[in-house]
PDB file of N, CA and C in Angstrom:
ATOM      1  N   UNK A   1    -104.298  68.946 175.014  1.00  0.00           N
ATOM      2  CA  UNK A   1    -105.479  68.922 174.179  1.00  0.00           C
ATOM      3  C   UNK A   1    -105.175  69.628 172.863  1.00  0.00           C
ATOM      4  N   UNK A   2    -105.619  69.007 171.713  1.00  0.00           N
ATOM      5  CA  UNK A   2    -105.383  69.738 170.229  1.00  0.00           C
ATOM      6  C   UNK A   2    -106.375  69.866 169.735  1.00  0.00           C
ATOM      7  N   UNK A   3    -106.887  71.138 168.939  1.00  0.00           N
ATOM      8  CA  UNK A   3    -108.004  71.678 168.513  1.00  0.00           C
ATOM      9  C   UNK A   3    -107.703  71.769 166.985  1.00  0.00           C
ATOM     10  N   UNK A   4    -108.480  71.031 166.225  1.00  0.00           N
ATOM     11  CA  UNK A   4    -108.116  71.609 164.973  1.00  0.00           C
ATOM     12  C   UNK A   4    -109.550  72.179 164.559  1.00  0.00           C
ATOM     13  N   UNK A   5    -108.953  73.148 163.197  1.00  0.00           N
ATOM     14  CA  UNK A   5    -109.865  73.831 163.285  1.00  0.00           C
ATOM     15  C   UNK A   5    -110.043  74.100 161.343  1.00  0.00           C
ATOM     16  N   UNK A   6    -111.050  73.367 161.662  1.00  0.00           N
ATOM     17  CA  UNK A   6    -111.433  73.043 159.398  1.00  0.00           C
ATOM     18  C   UNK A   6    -111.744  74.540 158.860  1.00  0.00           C
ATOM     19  N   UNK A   7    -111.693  74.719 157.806  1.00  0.00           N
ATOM     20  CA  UNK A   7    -111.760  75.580 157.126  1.00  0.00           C
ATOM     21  C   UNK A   7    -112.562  75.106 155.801  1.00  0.00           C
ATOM     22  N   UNK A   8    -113.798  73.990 155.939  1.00  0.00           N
ATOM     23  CA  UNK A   8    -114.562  73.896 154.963  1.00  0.00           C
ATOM     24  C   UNK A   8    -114.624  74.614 153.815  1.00  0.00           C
ATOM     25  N   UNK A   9    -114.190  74.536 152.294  1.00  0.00           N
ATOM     26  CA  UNK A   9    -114.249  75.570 151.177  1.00  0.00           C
ATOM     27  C   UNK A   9    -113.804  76.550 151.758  1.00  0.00           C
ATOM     28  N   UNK A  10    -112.551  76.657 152.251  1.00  0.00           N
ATOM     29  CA  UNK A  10    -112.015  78.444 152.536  1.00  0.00           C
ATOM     30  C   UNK A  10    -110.592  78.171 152.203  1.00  0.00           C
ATOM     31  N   UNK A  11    -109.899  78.768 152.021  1.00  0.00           N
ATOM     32  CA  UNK A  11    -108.757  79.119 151.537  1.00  0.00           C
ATOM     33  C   UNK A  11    -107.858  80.903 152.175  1.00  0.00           C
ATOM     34  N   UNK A  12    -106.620  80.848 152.859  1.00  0.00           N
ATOM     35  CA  UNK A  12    -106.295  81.964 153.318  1.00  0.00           C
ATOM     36  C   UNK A  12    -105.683  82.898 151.949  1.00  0.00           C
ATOM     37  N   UNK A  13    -105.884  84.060 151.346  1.00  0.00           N
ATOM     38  CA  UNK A  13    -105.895  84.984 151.251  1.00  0.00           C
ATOM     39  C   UNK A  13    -104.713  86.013 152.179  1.00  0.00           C
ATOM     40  N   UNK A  14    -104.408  86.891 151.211  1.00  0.00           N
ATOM     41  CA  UNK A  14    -103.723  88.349 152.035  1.00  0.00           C
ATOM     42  C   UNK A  14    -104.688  89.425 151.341  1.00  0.00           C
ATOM     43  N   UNK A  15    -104.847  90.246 152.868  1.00  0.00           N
ATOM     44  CA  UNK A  15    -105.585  91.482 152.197  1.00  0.00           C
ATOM     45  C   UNK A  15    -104.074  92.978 152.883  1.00  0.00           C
ATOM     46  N   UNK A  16    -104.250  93.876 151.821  1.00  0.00           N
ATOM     47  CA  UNK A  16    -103.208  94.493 151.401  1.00  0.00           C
ATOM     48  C   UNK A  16    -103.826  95.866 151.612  1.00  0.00           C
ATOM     49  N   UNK A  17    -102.927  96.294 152.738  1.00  0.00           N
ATOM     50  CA  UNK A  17    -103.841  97.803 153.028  1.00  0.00           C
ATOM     51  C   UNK A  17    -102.672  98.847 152.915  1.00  0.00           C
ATOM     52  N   UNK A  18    -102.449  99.988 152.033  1.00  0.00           N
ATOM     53  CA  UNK A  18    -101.362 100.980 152.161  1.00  0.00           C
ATOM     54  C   UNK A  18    -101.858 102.246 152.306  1.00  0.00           C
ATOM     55  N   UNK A  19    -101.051 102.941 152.305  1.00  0.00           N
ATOM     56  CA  UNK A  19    -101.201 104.490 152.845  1.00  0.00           C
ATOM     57  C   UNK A  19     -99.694 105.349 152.078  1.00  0.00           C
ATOM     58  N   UNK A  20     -99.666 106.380 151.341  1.00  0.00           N
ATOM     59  CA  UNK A  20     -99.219 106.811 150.995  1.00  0.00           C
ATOM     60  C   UNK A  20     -98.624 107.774 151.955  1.00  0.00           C
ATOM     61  N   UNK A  21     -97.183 108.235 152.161  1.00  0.00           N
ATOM     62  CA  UNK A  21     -96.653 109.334 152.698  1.00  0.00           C
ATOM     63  C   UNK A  21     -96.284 110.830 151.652  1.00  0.00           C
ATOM     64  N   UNK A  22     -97.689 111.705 151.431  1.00  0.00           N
ATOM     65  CA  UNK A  22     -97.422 112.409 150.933  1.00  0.00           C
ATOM     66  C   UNK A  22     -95.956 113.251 150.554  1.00  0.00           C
ATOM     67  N   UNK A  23     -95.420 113.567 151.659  1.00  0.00           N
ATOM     68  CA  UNK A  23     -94.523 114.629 152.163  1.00  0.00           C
ATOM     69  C   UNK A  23     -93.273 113.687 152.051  1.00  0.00           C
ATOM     70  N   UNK A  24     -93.724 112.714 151.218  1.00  0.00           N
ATOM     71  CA  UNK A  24     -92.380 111.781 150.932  1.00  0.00           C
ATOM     72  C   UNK A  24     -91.673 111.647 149.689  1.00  0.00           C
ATOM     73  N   UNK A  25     -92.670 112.350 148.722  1.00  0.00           N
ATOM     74  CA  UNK A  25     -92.287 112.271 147.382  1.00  0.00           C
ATOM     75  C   UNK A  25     -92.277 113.222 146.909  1.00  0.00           C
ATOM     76  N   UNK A  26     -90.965 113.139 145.598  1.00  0.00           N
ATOM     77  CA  UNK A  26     -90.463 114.324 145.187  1.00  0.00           C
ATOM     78  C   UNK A  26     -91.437 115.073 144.754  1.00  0.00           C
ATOM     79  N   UNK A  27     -91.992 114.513 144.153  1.00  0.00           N
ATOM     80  CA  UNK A  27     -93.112 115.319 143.284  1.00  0.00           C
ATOM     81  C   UNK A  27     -94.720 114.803 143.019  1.00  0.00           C
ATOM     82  N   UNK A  28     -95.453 115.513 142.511  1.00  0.00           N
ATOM     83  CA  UNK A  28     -96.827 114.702 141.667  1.00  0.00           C
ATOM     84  C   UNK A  28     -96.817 113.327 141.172  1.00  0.00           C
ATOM     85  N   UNK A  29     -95.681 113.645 140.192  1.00  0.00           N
ATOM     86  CA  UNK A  29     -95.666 113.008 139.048  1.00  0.00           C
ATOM     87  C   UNK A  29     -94.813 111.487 139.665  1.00  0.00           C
ATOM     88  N   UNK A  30     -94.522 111.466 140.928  1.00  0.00           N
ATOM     89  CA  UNK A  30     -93.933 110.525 141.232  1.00  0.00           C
ATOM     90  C   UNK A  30     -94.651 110.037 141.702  1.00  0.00           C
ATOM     91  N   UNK A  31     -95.353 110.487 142.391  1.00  0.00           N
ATOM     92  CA  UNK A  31     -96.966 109.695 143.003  1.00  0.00           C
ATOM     93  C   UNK A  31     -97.864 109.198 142.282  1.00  0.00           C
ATOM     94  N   UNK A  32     -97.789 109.780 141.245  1.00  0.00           N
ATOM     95  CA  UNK A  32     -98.243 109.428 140.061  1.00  0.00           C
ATOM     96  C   UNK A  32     -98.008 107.989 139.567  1.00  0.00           C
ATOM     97  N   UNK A  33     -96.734 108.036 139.585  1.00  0.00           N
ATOM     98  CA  UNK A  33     -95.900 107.198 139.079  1.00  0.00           C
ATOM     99  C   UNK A  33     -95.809 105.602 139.900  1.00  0.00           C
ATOM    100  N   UNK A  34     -96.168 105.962 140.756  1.00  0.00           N
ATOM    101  CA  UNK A  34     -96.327 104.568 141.740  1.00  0.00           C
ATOM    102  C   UNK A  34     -97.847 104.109 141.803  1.00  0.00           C
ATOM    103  N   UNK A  35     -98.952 104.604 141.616  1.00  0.00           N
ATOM    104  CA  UNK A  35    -100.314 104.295 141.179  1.00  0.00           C
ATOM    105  C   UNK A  35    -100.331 103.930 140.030  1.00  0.00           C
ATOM    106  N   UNK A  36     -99.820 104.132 138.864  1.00  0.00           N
ATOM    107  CA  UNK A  36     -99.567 103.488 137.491  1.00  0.00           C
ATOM    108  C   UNK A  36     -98.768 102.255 138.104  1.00  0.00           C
ATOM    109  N   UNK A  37     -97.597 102.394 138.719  1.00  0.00           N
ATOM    110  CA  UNK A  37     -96.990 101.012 138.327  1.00  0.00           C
ATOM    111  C   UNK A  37     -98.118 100.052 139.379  1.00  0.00           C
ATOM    112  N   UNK A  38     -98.718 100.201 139.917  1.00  0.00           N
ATOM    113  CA  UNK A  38     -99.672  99.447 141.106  1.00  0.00           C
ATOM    114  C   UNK A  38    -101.145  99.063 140.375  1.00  0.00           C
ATOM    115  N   UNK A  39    -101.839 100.630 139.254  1.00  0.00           N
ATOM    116  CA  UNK A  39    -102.883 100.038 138.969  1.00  0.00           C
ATOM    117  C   UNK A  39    -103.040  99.978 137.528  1.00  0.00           C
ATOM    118  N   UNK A  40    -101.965 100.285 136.754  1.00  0.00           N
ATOM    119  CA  UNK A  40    -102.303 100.732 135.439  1.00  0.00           C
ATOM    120  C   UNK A  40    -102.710 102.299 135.319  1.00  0.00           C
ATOM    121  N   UNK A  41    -103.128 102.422 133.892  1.00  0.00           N
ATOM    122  CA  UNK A  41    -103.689 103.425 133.738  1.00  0.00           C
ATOM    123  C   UNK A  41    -104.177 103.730 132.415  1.00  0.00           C
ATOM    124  N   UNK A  42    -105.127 104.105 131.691  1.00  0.00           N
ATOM    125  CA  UNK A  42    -105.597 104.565 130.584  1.00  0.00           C
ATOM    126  C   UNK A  42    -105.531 105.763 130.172  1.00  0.00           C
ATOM    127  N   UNK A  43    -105.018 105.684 128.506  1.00  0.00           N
ATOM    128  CA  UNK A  43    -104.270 106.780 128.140  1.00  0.00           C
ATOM    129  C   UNK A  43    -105.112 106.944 126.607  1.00  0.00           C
ATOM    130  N   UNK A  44    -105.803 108.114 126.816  1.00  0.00           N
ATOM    131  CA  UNK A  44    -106.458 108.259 125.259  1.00  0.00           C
ATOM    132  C   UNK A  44    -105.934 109.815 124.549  1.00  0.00           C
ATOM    133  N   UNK A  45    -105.546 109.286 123.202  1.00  0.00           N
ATOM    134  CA  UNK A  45    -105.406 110.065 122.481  1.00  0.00           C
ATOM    135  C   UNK A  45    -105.633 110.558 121.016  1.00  0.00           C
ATOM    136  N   UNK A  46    -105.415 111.838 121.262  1.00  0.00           N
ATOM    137  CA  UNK A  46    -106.690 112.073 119.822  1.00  0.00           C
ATOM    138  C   UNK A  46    -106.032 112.905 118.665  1.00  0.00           C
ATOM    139  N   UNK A  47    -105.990 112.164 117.615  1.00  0.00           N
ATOM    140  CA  UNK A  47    -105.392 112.367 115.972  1.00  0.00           C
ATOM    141  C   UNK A  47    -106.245 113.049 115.045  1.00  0.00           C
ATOM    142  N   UNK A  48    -106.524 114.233 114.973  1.00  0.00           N
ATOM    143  CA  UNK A  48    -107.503 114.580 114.027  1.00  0.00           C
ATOM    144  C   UNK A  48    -109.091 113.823 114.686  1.00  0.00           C
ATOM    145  N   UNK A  49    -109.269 113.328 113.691  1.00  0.00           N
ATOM    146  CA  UNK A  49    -111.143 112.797 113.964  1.00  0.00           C
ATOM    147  C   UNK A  49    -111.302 111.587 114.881  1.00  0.00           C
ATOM    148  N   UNK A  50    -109.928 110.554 115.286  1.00  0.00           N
ATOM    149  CA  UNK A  50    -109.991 109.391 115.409  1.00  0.00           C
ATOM    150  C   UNK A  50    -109.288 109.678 117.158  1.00  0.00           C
ATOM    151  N   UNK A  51    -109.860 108.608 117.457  1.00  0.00           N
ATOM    152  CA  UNK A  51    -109.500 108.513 119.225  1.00  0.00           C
ATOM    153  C   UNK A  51    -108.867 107.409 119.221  1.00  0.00           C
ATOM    154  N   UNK A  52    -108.046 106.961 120.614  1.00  0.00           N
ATOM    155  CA  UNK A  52    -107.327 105.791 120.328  1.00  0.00           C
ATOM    156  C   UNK A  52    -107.118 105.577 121.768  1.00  0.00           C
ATOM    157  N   UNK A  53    -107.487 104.782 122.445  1.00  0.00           N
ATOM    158  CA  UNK A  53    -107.395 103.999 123.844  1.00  0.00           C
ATOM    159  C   UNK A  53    -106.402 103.402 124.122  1.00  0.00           C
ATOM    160  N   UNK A  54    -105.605 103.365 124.788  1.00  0.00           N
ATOM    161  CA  UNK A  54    -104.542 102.595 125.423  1.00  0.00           C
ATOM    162  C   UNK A  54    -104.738 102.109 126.963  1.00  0.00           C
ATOM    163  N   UNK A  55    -104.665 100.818 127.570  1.00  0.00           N
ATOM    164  CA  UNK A  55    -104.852 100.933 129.042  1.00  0.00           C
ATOM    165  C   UNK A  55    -103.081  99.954 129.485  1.00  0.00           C
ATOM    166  N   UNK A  56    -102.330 100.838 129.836  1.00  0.00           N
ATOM    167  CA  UNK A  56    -100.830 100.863 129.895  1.00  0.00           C
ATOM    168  C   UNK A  56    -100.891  99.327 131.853  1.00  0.00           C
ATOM    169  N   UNK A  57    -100.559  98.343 131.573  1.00  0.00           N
ATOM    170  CA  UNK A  57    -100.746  97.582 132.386  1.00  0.00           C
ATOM    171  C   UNK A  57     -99.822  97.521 133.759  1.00  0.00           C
ATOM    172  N   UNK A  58    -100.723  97.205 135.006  1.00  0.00           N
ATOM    173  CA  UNK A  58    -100.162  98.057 136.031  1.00  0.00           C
ATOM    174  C   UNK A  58     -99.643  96.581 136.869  1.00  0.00           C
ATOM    175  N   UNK A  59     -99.210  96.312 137.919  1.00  0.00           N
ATOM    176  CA  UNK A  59     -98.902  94.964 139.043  1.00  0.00           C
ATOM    177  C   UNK A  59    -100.317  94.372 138.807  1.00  0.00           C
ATOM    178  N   UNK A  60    -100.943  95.112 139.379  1.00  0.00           N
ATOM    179  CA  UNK A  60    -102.602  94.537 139.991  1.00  0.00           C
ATOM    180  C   UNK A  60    -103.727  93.799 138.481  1.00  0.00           C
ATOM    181  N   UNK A  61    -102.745  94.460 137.385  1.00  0.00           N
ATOM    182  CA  UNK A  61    -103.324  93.456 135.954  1.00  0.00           C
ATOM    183  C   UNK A  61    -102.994  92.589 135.819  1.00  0.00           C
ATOM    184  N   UNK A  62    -101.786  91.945 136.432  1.00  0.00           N
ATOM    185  CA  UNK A  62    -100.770  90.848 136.376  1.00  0.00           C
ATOM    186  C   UNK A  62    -101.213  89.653 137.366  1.00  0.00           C
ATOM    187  N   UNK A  63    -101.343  90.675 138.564  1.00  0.00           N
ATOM    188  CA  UNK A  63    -101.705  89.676 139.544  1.00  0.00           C
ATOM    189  C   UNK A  63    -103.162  89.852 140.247  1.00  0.00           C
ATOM    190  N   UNK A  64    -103.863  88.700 140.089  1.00  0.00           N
ATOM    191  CA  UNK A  64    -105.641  88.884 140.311  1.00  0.00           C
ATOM    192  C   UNK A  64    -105.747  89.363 141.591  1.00  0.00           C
ATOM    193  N   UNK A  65    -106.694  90.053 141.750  1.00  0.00           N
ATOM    194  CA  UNK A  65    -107.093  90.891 143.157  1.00  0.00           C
ATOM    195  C   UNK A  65    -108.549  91.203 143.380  1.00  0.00           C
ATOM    196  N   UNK A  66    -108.800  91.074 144.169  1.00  0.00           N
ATOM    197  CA  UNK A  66    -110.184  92.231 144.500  1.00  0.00           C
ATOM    198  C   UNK A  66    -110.122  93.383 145.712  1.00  0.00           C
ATOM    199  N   UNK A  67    -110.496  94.120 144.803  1.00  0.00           N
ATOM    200  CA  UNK A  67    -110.763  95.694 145.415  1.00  0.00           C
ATOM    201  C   UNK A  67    -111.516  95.601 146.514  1.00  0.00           C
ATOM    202  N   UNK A  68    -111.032  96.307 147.408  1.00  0.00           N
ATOM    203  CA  UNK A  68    -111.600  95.977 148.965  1.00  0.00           C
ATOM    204  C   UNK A  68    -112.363  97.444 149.168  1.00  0.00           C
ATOM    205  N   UNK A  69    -111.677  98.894 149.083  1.00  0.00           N
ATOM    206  CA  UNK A  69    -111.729 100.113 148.981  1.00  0.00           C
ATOM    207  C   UNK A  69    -109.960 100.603 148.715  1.00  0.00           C
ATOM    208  N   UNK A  70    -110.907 102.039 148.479  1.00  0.00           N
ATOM    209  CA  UNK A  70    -108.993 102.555 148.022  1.00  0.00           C
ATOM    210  C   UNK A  70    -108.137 101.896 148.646  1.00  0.00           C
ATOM    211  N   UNK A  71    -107.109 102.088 148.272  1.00  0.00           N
ATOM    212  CA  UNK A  71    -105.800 101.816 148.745  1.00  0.00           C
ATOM    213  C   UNK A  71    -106.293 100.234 149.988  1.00  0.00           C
ATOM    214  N   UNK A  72    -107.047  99.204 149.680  1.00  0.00           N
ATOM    215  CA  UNK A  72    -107.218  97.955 149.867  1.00  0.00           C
ATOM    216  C   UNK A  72    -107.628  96.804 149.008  1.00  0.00           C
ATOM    217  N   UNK A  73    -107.268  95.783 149.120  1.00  0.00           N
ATOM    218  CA  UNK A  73    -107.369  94.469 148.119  1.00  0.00           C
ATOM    219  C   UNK A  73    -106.696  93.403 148.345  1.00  0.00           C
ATOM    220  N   UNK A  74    -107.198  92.459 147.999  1.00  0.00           N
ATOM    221  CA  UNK A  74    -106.802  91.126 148.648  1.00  0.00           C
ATOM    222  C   UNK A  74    -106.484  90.359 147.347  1.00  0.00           C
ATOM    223  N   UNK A  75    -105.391  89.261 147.249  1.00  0.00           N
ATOM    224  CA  UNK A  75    -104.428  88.893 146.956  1.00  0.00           C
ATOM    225  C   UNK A  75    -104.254  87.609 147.589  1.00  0.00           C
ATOM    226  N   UNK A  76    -104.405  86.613 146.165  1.00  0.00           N
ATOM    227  CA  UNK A  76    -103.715  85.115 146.842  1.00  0.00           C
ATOM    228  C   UNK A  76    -102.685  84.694 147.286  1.00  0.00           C
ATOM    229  N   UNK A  77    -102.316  83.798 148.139  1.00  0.00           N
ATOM    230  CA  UNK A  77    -101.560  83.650 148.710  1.00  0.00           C
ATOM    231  C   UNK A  77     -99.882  83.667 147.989  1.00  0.00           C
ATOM    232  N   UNK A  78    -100.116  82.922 147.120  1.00  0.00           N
ATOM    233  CA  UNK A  78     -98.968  82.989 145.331  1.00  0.00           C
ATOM    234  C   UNK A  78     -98.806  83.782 144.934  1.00  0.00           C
ATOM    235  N   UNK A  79     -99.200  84.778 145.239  1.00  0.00           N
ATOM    236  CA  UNK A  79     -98.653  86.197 145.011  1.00  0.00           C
ATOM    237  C   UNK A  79     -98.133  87.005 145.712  1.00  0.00           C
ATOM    238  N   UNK A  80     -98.056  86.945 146.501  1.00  0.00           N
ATOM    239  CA  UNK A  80     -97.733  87.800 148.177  1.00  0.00           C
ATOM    240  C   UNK A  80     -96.260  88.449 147.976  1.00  0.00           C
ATOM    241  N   UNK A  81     -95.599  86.915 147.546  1.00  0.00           N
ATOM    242  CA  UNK A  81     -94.048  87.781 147.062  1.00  0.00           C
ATOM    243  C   UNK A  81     -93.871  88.812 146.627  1.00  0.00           C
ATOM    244  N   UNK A  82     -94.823  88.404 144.954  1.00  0.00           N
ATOM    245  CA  UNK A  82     -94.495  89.578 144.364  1.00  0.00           C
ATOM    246  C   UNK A  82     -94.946  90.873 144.667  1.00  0.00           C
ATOM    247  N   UNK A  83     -96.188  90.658 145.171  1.00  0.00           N
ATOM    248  CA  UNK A  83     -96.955  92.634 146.196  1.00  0.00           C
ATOM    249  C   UNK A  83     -95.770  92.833 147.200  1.00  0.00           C
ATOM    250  N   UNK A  84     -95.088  92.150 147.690  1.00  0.00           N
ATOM    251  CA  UNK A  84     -93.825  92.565 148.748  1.00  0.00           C
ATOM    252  C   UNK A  84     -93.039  93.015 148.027  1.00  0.00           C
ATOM    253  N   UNK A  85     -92.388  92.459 147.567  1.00  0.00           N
ATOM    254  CA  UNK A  85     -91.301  92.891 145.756  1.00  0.00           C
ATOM    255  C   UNK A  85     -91.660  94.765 145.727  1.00  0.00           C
ATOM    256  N   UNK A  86     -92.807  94.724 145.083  1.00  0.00           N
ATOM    257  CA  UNK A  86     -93.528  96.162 144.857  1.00  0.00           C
ATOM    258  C   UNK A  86     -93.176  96.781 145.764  1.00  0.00           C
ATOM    259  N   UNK A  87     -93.964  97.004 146.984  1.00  0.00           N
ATOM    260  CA  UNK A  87     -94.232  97.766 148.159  1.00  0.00           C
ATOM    261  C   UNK A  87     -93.050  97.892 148.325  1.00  0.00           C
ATOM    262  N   UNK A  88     -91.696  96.741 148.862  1.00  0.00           N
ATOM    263  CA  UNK A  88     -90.125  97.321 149.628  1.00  0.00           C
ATOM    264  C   UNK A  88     -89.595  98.215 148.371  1.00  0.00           C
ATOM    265  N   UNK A  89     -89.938  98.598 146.863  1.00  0.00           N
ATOM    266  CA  UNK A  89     -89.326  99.331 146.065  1.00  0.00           C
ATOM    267  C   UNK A  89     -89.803 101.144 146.602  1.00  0.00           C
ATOM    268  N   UNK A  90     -90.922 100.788 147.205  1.00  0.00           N
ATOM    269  CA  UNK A  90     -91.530 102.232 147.666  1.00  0.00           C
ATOM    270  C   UNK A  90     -91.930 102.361 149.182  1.00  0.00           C
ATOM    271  N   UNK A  91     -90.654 101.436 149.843  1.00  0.00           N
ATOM    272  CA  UNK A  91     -91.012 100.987 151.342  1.00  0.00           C
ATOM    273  C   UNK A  91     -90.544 102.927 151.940  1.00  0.00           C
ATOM    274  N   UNK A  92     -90.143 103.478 151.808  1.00  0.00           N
ATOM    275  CA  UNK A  92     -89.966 105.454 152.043  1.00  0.00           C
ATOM    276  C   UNK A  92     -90.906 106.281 151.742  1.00  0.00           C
ATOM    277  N   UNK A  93     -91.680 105.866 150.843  1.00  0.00           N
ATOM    278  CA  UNK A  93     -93.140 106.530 150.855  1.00  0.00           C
ATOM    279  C   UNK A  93     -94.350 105.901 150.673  1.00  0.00           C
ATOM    280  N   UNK A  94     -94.255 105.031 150.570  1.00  0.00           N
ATOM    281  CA  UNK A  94     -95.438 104.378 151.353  1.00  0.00           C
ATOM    282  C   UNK A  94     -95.388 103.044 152.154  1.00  0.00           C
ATOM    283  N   UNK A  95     -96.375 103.117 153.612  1.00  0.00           N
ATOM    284  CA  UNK A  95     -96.804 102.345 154.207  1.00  0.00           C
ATOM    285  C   UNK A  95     -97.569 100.909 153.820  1.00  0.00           C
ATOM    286  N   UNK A  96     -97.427  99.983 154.314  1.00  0.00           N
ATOM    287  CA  UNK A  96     -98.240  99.118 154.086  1.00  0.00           C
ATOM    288  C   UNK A  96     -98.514  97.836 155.240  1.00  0.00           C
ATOM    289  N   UNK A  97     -99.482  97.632 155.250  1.00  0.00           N
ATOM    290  CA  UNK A  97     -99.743  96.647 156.377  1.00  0.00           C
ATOM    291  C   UNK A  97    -100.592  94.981 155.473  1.00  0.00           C
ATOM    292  N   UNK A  98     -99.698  94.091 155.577  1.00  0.00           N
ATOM    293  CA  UNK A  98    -100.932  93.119 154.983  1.00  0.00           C
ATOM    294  C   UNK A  98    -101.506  91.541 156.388  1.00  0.00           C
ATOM    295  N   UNK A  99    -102.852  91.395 156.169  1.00  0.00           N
ATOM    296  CA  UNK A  99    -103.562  90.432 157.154  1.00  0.00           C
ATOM    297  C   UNK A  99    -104.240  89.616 156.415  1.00  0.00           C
ATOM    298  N   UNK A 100    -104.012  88.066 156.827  1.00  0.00           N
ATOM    299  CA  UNK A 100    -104.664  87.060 156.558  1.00  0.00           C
ATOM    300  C   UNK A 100    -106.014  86.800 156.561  1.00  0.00           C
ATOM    301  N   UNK A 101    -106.838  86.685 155.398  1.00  0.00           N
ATOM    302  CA  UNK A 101    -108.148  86.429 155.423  1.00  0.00           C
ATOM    303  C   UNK A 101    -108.533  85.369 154.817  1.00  0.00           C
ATOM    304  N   UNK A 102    -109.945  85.056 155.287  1.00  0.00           N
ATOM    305  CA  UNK A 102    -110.018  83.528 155.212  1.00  0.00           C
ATOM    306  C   UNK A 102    -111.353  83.640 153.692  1.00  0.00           C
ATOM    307  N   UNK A 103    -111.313  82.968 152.511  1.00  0.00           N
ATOM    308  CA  UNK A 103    -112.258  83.562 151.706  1.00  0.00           C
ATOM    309  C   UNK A 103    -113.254  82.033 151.255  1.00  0.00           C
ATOM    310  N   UNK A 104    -114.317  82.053 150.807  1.00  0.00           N
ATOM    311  CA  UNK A 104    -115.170  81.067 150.725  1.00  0.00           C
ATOM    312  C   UNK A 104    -115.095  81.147 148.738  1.00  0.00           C
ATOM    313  N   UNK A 105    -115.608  79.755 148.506  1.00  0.00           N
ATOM    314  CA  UNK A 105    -115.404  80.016 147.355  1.00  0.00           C
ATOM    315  C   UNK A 105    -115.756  80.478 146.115  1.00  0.00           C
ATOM    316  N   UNK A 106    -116.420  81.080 146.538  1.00  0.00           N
ATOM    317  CA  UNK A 106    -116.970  81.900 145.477  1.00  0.00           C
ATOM    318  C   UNK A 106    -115.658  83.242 145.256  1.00  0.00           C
ATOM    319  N   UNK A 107    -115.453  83.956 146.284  1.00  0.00           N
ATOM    320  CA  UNK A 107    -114.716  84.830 146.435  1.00  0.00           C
ATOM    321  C   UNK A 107    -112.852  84.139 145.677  1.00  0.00           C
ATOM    322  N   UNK A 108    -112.815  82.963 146.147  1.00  0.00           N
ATOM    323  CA  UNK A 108    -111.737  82.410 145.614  1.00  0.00           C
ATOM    324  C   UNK A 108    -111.838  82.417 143.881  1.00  0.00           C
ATOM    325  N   UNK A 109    -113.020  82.146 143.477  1.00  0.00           N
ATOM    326  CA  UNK A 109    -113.167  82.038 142.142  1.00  0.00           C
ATOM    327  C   UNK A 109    -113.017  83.325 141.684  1.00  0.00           C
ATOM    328  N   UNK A 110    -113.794  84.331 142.196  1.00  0.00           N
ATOM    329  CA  UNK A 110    -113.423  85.437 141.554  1.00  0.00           C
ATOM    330  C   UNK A 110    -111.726  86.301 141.591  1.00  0.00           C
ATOM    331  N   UNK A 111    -110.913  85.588 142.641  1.00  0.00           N
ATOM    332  CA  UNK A 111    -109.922  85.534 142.288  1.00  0.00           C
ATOM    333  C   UNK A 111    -108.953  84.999 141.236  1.00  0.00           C
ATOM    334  N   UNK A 112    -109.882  83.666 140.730  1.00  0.00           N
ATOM    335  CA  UNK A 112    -108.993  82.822 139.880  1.00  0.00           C
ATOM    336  C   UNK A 112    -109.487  83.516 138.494  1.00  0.00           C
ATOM    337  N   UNK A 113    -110.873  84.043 138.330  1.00  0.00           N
ATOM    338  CA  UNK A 113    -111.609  84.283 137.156  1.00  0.00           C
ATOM    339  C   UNK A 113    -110.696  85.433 136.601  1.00  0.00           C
ATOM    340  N   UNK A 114    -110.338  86.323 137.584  1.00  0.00           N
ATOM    341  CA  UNK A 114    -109.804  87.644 137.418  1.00  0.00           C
ATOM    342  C   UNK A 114    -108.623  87.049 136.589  1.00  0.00           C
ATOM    343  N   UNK A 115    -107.753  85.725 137.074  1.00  0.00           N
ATOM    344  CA  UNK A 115    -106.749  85.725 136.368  1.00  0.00           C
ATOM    345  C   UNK A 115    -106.518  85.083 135.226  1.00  0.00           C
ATOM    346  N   UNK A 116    -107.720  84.917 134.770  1.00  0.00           N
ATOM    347  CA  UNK A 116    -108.149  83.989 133.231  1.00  0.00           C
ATOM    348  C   UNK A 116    -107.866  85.253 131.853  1.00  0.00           C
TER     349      UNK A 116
END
């Protein structure tokens, strides 16, 4: 007997869950340093009277996502490589687990919108 099983307007998704190993990194600033390259970061600085914004672009600007909670977010399938790419560069201090989710389309759009 074969069961198939439709997925009306859904599309699979990876959702991307990590965990940092504190006691794994040299320092702050290296931890630091792996949340910038993952989320970006904004950098303002100030010249006399005038301010000046910078937002220094991180993986997750590159590649569309939605924020699930900290350290979670989900990620189309066309991208998966490259979040693997990332993560095995910091596979010694941090953990990561990723699971297939199934998304409707609205949620798909706001994946694609993100990457407009």
């Amino acid at each position: 007997m074969k069961i198939n099983i439709r997925r009306r307007g859904k599309k699979t998704a990876i959702l991307i869950s990590f965990d940092t190993k504190t006691e794994s990194f040299d320092s702050a600033s290296e931890k630091s340093k792996f949340f910038e390259e993952l989320y970006g970061r904004n950098q303002v600085i100030r010249r006399q009277k005038k301010v000046y914004r910078y937002h220094r672009i991180g993986l997750l600007d590159e590649v569309p996502s939605i924020k699930v909670d900290n350290s979670v977010f989900i990620v189309a399938m066309q991208h998966m490589q490259q979040m693997m790419n990332f993560f095995r560069e910091w596979e010694e201090k941090v953990t990561f687990k990723t699971f297939p989710v199934l998304l409707d389309k609205e949620e798909i759009k706001k994946l694609e919108e993100k990457n407009e």
